[in-house]
Structures are given as structure tokens and as C-alpha cells.
C-alpha atoms as a PDB file:
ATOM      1  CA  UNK A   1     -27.122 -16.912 -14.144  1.00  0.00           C
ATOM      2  CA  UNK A   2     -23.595 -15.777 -12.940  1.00  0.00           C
ATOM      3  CA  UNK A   3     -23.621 -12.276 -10.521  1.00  0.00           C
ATOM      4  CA  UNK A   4     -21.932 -10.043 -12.092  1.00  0.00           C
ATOM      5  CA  UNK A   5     -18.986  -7.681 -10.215  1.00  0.00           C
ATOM      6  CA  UNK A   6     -18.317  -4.164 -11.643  1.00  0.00           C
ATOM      7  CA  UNK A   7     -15.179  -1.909 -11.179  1.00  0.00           C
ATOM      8  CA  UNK A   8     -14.725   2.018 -12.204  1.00  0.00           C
ATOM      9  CA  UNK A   9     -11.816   3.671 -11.692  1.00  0.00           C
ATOM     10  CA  UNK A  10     -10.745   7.194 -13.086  1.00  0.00           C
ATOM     11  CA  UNK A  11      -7.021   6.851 -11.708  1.00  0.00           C
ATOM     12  CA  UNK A  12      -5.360   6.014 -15.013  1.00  0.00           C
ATOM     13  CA  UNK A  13      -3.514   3.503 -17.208  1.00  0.00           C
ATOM     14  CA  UNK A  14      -1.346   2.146 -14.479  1.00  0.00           C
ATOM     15  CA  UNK A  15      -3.831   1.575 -12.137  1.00  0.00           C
ATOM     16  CA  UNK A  16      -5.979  -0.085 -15.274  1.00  0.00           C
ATOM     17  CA  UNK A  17      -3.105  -2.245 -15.791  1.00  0.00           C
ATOM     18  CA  UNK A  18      -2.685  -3.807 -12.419  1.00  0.00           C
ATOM     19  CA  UNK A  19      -6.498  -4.023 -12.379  1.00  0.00           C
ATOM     20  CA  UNK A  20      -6.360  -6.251 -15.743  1.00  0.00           C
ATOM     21  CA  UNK A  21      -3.042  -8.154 -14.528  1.00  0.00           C
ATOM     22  CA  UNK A  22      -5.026  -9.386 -11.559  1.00  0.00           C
ATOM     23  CA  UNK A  23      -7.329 -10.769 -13.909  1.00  0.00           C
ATOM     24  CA  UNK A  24      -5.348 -11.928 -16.338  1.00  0.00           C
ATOM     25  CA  UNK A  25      -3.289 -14.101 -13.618  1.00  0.00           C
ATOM     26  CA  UNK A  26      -6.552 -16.304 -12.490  1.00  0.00           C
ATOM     27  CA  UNK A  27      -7.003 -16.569 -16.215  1.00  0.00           C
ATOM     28  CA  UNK A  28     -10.516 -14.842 -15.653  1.00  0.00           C
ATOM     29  CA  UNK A  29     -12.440 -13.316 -18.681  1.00  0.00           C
ATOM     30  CA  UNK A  30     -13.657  -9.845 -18.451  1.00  0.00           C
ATOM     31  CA  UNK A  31     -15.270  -6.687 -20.425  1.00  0.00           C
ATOM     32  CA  UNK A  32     -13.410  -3.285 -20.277  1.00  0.00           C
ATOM     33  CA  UNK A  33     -15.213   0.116 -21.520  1.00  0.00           C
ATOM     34  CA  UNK A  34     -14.276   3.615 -21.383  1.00  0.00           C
ATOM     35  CA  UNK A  35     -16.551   5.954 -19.629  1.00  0.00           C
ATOM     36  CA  UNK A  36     -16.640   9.934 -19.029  1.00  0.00           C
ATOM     37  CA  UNK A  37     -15.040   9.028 -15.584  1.00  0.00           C
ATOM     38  CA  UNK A  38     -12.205   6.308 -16.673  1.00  0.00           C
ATOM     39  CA  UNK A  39     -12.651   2.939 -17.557  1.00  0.00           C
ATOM     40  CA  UNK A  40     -15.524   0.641 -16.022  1.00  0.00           C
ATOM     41  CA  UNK A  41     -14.534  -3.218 -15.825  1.00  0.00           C
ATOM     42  CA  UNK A  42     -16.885  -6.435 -15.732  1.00  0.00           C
ATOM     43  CA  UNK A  43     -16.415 -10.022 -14.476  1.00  0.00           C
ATOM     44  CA  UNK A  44     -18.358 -12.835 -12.618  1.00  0.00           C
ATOM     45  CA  UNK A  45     -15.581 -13.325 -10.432  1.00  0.00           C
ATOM     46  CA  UNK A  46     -16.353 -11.970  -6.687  1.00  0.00           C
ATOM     47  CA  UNK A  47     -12.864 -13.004  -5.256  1.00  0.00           C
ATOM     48  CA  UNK A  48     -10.934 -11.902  -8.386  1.00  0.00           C
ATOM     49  CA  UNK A  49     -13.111  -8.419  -7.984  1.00  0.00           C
ATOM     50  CA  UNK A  50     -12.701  -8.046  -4.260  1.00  0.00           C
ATOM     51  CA  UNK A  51      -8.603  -8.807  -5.039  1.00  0.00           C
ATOM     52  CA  UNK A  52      -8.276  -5.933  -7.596  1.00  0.00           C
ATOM     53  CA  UNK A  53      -9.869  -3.295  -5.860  1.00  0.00           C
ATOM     54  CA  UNK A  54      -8.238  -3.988  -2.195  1.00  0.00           C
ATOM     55  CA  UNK A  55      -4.776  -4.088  -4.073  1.00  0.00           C
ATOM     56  CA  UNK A  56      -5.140  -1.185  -6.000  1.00  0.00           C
ATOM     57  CA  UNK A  57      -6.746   0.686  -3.259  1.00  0.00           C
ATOM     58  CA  UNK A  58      -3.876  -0.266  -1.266  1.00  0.00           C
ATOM     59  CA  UNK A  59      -0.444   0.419  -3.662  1.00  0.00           C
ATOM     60  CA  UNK A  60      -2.101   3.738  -6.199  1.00  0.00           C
ATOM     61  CA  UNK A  61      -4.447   5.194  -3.508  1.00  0.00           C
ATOM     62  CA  UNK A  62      -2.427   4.745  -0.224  1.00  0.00           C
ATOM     63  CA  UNK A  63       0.679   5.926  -2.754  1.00  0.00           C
ATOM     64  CA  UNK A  64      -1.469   9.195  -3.854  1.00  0.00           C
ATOM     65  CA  UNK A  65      -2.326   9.890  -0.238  1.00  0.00           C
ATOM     66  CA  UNK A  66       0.681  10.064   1.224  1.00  0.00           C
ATOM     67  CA  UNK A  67       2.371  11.898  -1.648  1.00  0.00           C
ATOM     68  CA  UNK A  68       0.709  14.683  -0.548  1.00  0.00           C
ATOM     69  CA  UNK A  69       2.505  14.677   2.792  1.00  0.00           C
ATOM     70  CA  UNK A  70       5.865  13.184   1.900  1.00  0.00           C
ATOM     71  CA  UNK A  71       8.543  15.438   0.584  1.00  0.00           C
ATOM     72  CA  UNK A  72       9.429  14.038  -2.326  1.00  0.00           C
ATOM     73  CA  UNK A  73      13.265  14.043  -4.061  1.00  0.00           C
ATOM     74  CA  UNK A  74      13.538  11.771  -6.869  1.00  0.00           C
ATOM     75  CA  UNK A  75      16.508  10.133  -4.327  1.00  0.00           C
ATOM     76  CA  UNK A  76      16.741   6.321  -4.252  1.00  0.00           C
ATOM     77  CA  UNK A  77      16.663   6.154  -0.446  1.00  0.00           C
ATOM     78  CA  UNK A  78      12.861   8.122  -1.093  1.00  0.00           C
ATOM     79  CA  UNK A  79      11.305   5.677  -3.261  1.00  0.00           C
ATOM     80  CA  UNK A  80      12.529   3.095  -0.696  1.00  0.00           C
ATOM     81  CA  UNK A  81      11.185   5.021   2.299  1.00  0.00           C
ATOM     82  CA  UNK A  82       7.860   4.997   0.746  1.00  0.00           C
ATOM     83  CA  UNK A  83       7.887   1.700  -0.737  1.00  0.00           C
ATOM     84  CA  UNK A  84       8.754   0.550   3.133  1.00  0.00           C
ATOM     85  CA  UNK A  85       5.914   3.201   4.543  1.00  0.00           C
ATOM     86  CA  UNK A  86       3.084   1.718   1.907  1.00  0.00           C
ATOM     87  CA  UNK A  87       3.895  -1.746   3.764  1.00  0.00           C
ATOM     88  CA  UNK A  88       2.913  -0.549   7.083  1.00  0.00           C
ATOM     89  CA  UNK A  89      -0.377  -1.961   8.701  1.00  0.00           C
ATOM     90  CA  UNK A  90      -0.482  -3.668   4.608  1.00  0.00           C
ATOM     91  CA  UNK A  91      -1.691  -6.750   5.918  1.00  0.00           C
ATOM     92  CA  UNK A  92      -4.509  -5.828   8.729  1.00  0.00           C
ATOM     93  CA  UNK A  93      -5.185  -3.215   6.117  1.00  0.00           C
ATOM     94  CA  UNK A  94      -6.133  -5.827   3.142  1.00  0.00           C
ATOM     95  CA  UNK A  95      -8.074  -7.956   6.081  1.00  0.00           C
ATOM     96  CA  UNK A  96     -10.045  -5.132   6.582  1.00  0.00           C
ATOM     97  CA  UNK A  97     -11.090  -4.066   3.177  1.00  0.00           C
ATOM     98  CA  UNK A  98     -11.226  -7.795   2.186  1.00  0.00           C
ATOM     99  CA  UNK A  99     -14.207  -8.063   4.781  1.00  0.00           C
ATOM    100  CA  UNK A 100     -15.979  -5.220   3.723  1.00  0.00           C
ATOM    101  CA  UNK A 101     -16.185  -5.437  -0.013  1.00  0.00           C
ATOM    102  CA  UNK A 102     -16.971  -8.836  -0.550  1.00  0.00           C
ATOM    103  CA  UNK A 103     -20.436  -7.315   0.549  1.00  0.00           C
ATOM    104  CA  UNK A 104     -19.885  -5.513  -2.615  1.00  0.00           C
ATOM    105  CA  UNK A 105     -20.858  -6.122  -6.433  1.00  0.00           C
ATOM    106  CA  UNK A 106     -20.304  -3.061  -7.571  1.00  0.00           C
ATOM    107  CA  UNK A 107     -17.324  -0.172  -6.614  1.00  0.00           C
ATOM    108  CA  UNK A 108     -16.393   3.147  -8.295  1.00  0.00           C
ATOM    109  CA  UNK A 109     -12.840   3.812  -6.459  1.00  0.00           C
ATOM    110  CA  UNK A 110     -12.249   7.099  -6.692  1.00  0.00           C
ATOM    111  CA  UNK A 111     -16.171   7.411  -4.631  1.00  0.00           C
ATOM    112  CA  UNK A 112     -15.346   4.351  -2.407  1.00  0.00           C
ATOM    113  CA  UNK A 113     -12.034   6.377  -0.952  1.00  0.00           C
ATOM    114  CA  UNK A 114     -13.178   9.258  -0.652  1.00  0.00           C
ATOM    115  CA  UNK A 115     -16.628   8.445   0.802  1.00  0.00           C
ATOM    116  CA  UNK A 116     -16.126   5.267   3.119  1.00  0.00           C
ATOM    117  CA  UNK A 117     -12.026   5.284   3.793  1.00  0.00           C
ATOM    118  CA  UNK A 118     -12.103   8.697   6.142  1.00  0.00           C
ATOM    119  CA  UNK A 119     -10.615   6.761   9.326  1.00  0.00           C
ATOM    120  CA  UNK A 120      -8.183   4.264   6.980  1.00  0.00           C
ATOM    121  CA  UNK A 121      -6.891   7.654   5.088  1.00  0.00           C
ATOM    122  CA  UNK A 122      -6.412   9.691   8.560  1.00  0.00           C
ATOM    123  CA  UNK A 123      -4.033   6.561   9.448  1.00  0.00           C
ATOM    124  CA  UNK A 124      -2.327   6.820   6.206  1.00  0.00           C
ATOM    125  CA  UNK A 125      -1.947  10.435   6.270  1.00  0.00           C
ATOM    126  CA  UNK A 126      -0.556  10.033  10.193  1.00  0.00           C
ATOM    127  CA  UNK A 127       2.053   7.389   8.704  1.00  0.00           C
ATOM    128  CA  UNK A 128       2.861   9.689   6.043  1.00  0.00           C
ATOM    129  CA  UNK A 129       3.511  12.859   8.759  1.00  0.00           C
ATOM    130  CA  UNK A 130       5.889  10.578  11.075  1.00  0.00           C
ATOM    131  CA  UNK A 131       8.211   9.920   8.034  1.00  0.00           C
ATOM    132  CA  UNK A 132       8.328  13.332   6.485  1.00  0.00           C
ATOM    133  CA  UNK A 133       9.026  13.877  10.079  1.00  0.00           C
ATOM    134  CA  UNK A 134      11.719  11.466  10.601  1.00  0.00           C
ATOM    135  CA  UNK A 135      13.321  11.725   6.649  1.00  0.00           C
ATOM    136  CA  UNK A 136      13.427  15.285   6.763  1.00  0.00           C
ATOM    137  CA  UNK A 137      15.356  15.215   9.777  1.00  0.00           C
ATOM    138  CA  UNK A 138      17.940  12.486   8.156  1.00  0.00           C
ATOM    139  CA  UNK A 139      21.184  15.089   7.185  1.00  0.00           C
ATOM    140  CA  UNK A 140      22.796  12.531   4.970  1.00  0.00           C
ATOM    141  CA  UNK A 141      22.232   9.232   2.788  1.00  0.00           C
ATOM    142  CA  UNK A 142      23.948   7.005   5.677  1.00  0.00           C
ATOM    143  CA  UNK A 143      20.596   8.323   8.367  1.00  0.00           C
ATOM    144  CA  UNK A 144      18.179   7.641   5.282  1.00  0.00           C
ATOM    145  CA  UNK A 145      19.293   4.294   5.201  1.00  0.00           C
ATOM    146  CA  UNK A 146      18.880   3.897   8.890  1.00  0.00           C
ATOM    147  CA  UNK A 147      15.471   5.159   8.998  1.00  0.00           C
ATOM    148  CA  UNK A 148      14.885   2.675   6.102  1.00  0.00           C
ATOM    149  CA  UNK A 149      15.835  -0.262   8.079  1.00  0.00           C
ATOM    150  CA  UNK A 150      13.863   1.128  11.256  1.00  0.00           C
ATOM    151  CA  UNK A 151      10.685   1.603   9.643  1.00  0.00           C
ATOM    152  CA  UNK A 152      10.914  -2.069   8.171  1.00  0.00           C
ATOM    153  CA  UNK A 153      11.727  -3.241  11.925  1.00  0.00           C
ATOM    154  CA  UNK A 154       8.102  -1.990  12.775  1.00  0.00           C
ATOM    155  CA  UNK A 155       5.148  -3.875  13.474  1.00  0.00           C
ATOM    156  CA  UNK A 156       4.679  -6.693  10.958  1.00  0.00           C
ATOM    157  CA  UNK A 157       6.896 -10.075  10.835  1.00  0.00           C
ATOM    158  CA  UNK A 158       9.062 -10.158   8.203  1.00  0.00           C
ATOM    159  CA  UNK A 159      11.586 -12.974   6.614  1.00  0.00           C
ATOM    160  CA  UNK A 160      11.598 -12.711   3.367  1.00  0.00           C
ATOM    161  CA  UNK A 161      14.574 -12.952   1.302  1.00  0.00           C
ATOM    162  CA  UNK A 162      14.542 -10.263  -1.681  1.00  0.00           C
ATOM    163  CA  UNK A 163      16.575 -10.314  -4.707  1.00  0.00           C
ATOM    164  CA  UNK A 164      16.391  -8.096  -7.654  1.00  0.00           C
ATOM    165  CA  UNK A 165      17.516  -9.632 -10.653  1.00  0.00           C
ATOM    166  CA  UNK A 166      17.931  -9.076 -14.758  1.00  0.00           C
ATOM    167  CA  UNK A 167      14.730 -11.070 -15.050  1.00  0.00           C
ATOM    168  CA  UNK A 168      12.556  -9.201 -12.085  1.00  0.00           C
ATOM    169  CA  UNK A 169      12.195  -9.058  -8.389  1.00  0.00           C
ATOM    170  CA  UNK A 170      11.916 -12.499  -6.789  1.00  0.00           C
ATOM    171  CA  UNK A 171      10.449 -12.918  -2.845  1.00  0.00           C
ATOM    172  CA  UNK A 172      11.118 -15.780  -1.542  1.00  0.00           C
ATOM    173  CA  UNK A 173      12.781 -17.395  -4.359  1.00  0.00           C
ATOM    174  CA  UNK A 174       9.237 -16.494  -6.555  1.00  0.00           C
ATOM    175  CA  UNK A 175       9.149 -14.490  -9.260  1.00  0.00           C
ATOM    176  CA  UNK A 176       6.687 -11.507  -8.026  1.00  0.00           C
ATOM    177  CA  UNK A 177       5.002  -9.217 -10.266  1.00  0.00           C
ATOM    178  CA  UNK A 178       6.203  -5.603 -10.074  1.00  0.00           C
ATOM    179  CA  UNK A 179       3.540  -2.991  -9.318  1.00  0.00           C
ATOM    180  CA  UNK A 180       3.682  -0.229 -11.579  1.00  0.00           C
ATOM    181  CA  UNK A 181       3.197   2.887  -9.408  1.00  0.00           C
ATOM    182  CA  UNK A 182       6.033   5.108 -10.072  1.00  0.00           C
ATOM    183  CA  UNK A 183       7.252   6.959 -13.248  1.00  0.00           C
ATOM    184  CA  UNK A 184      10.735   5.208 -13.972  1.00  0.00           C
ATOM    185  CA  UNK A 185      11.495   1.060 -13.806  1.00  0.00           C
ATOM    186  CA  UNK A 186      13.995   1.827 -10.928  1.00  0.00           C
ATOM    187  CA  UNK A 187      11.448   3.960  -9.434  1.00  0.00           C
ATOM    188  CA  UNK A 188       9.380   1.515  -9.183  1.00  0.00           C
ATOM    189  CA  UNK A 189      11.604  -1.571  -8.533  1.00  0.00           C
ATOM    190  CA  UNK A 190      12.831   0.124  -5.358  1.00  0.00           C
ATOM    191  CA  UNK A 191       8.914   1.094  -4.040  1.00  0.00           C
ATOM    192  CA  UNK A 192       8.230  -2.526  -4.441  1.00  0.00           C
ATOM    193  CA  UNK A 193      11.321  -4.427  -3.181  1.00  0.00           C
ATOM    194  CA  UNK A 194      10.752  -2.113   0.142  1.00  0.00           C
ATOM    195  CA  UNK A 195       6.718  -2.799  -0.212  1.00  0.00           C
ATOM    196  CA  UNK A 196       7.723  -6.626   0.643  1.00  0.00           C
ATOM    197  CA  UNK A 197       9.614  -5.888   3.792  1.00  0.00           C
ATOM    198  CA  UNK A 198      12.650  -7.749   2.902  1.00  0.00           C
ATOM    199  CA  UNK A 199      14.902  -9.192   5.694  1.00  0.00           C
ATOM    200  CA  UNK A 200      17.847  -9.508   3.610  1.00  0.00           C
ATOM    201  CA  UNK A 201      18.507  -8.277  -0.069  1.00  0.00           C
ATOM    202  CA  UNK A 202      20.441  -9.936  -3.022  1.00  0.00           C
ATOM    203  CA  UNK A 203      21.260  -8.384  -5.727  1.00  0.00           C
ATOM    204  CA  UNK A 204      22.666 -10.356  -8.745  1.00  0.00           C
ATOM    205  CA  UNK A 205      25.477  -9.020 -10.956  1.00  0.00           C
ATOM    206  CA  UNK A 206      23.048  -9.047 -14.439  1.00  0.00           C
ATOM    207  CA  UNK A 207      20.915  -6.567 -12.802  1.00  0.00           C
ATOM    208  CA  UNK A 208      22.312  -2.967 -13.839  1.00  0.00           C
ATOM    209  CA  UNK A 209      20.458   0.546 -13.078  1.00  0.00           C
ATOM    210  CA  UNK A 210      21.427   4.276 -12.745  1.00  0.00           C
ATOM    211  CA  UNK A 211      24.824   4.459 -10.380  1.00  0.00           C
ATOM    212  CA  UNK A 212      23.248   5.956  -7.662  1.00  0.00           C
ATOM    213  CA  UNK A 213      20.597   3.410  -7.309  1.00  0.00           C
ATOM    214  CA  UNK A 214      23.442   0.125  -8.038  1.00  0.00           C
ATOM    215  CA  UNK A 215      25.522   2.337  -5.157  1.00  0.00           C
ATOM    216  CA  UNK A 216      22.418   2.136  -2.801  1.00  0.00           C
ATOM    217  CA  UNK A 217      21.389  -1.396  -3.214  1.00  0.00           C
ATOM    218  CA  UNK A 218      24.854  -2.852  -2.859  1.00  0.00           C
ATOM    219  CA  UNK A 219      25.138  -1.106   0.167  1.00  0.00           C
ATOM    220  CA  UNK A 220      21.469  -2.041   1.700  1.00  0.00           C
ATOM    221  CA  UNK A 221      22.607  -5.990   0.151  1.00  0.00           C
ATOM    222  CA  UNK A 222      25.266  -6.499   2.772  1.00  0.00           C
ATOM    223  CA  UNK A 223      22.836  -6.046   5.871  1.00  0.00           C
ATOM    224  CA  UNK A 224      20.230  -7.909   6.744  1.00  0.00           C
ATOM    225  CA  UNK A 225      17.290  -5.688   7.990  1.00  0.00           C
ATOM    226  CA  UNK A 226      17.289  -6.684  11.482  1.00  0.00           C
ATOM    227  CA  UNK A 227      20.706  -5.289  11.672  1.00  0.00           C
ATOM    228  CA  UNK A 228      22.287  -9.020  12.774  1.00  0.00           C
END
């Protein structure tokens, strides 16, 4: 008899969605119900489960906890700062949680962070202090930008070649899913081309969005990140 693997989550549609897109991409059959909390998910799947919770506690709850910090202004160059501060430590971070919950069968989320993630929080809250920090600081768009392209120069190797086109974001020349975190489809294109640390961005002429945001990315396309 195949174990079974439970998640509950009380966060909402989006992070339901990403949770069944996870699935859905292995091709994996599951069961979905509604409960007083949210929605509780089933499958017989212990990589697939471990997957979907470390990548939604990593984009929704990491998002969430430093929203609280972060000074939000509905400004391009924002949703880019914190698409570019969600990447930080992204990959130890998944390591970590990777390890611990494929001792796991069972998860509620909204217990697991608030209960067992003190010391992981306290780091994202101490990322989250250092850019309201440094942002609020910036006096125009031009020293946003700049403290964009410094906070992807930290830490983690990057390379990756980002272009945002009429069909989607594509890393590396492969079409990537877009993580819907934000309210708005620019919103959320410009958290996640800055959650993949790009080294250079493209962006091709079908792609159209607001002025402000077209204005930003053309300027951010003509650099590469490690300012060469």
C-alpha cells in the first residue's frame, strides 16, 4: 500500500494554485478538499509533496514575511527589489527545508512556519530590514536601480540569461512557469524575473506592459547585472 503525503494550507487560491501546478507538472494524481482552515491536499508522492511545500514556503511565506517590513509603493523598481530580496540565501534555503521535511508525511503550513521556522524567519525578517534600509534611502529611480543590481551581485552565482517575452518569461532559453504571488501580471512578472537572478535581461518587442514598467525594463535590458 502506497504512504500517503498530506498538505493544508489556509493561505489562499494563489498559493493553492502553485501547490496544484507542482502537481500537475509530474503528471501526479491527487485529492483536494476544503476544510474550516483552507484546503487540505492528498498524494502518494513524497518528492512531489516535499517540492510543493518548500516552494511555496519559500515564494508566499518568505513574500508575506517580509511585506511586513518592506515599504511597499506599487513602483516597478519595488516589485523588482523584492523579487531580487526573495532570491537571497533561495538555494541553501530550499537545501535546508528539503532535508527536513522529507522526514515529513504530513504538514499544515501556516503551523509549520510559525512553529518550526523561528531562526529561518528572523533571517528573512533581517534581509527584509537591510533593504527597507537601503531602498528607503534610494532618492530617485536611477539609485533603485543600483541597489537592484547590488543586491543581485550578492552571495549566490548567477548566469542566467532572462528574457520576458509575449509568450512568458524564459531562463535560460526555457520557458519557466511564473509564480503567482502578486496582485497584477506585471506585478508579478517583475517579482519573478528578479527571483531568478538574471545576469543579463532581454526583452522582446511583442512583450507590451504599463509605460512605466516597458521604461524600466528597457533600461535594466541594456546592462548586464555584473555591471560589465
Amino acid at each position: 500500500m502506497q504512504e500517503e503525503y498530506q498538505i493544508e494550507t489556509a493561505f489562499g487560491v494563489k498559493c493553492d494554485k502553485e501547490i496544484e501546478r507542482t502537481f500537475f507538472s509530474g503528471n501526479l494524481p491527487f485529492q483536494k478538499e476544503k476544510t474550516k482552515q483552507g484546503t487540505l491536499y492528498h498524494i502518494s508522492d513524497g518528492d512531489a509533496f516535499v517540492t510543493a511545500c518548500v516552494q511555496v514556503l519559500l515564494t508566499f511565506y518568505k513574500k508575506k514575511e517580509m511585506e511586513t517590513i518592506l515599504p511597499k509603493d506599487n513602483s516597478p523598481e519595488y516589485f523588482s527589489v523584492l523579487g531580487a530580496l526573495l532570491s537571497i540565501e533561495w538555494d541553501t534555503e530550499r537545501e535546508e527545508l528539503t532535508r527536513k521535511l522529507s522526514q515529513e508525511n504530513a504538514l499544515n503550513l501556516d503551523g509549520y512556519c510559525l512553529f518550526n521556522m523561528s531562526e529561518i524567519k528572523a533571517a528573512w525578517r533581517g534581509i527584509a530590514q537591510i533593504g527597507y534600509r537601503l531602498y528607503n534611502n534610494c532618492e530617485n529611480d536611477e539609485d533603485k536601480a543600483g541597489l537592484l543590481l547590488y543586491l543581485l551581485d550578492l552571495h549566490e552565482k548567477r548566469g542566467r540569461r532572462v528574457c520576458i517575452k509575449k509568450e512568458g518569461l524564459f531562463v535560460g532559453g526555457i520557458k519557466t512557469d511564473v509564480v503567482d504571488m502578486c496582485e497584477t501580471q506585471e506585478e508579478n512578472m517583475l517579482v519573478n524575473v528578479f527571483w531568478h537572478r538574471p545576469e543579463l535581461i532581454e526583452l522582446e518587442k511583442g512583450y507590451s506592459a504599463s509605460k512605466k514598467v516597458m521604461d524600466f525594463l528597457r533600461r535594466l535590458s541594456m546592462m548586464t547585472i555584473s555591471g560589465e
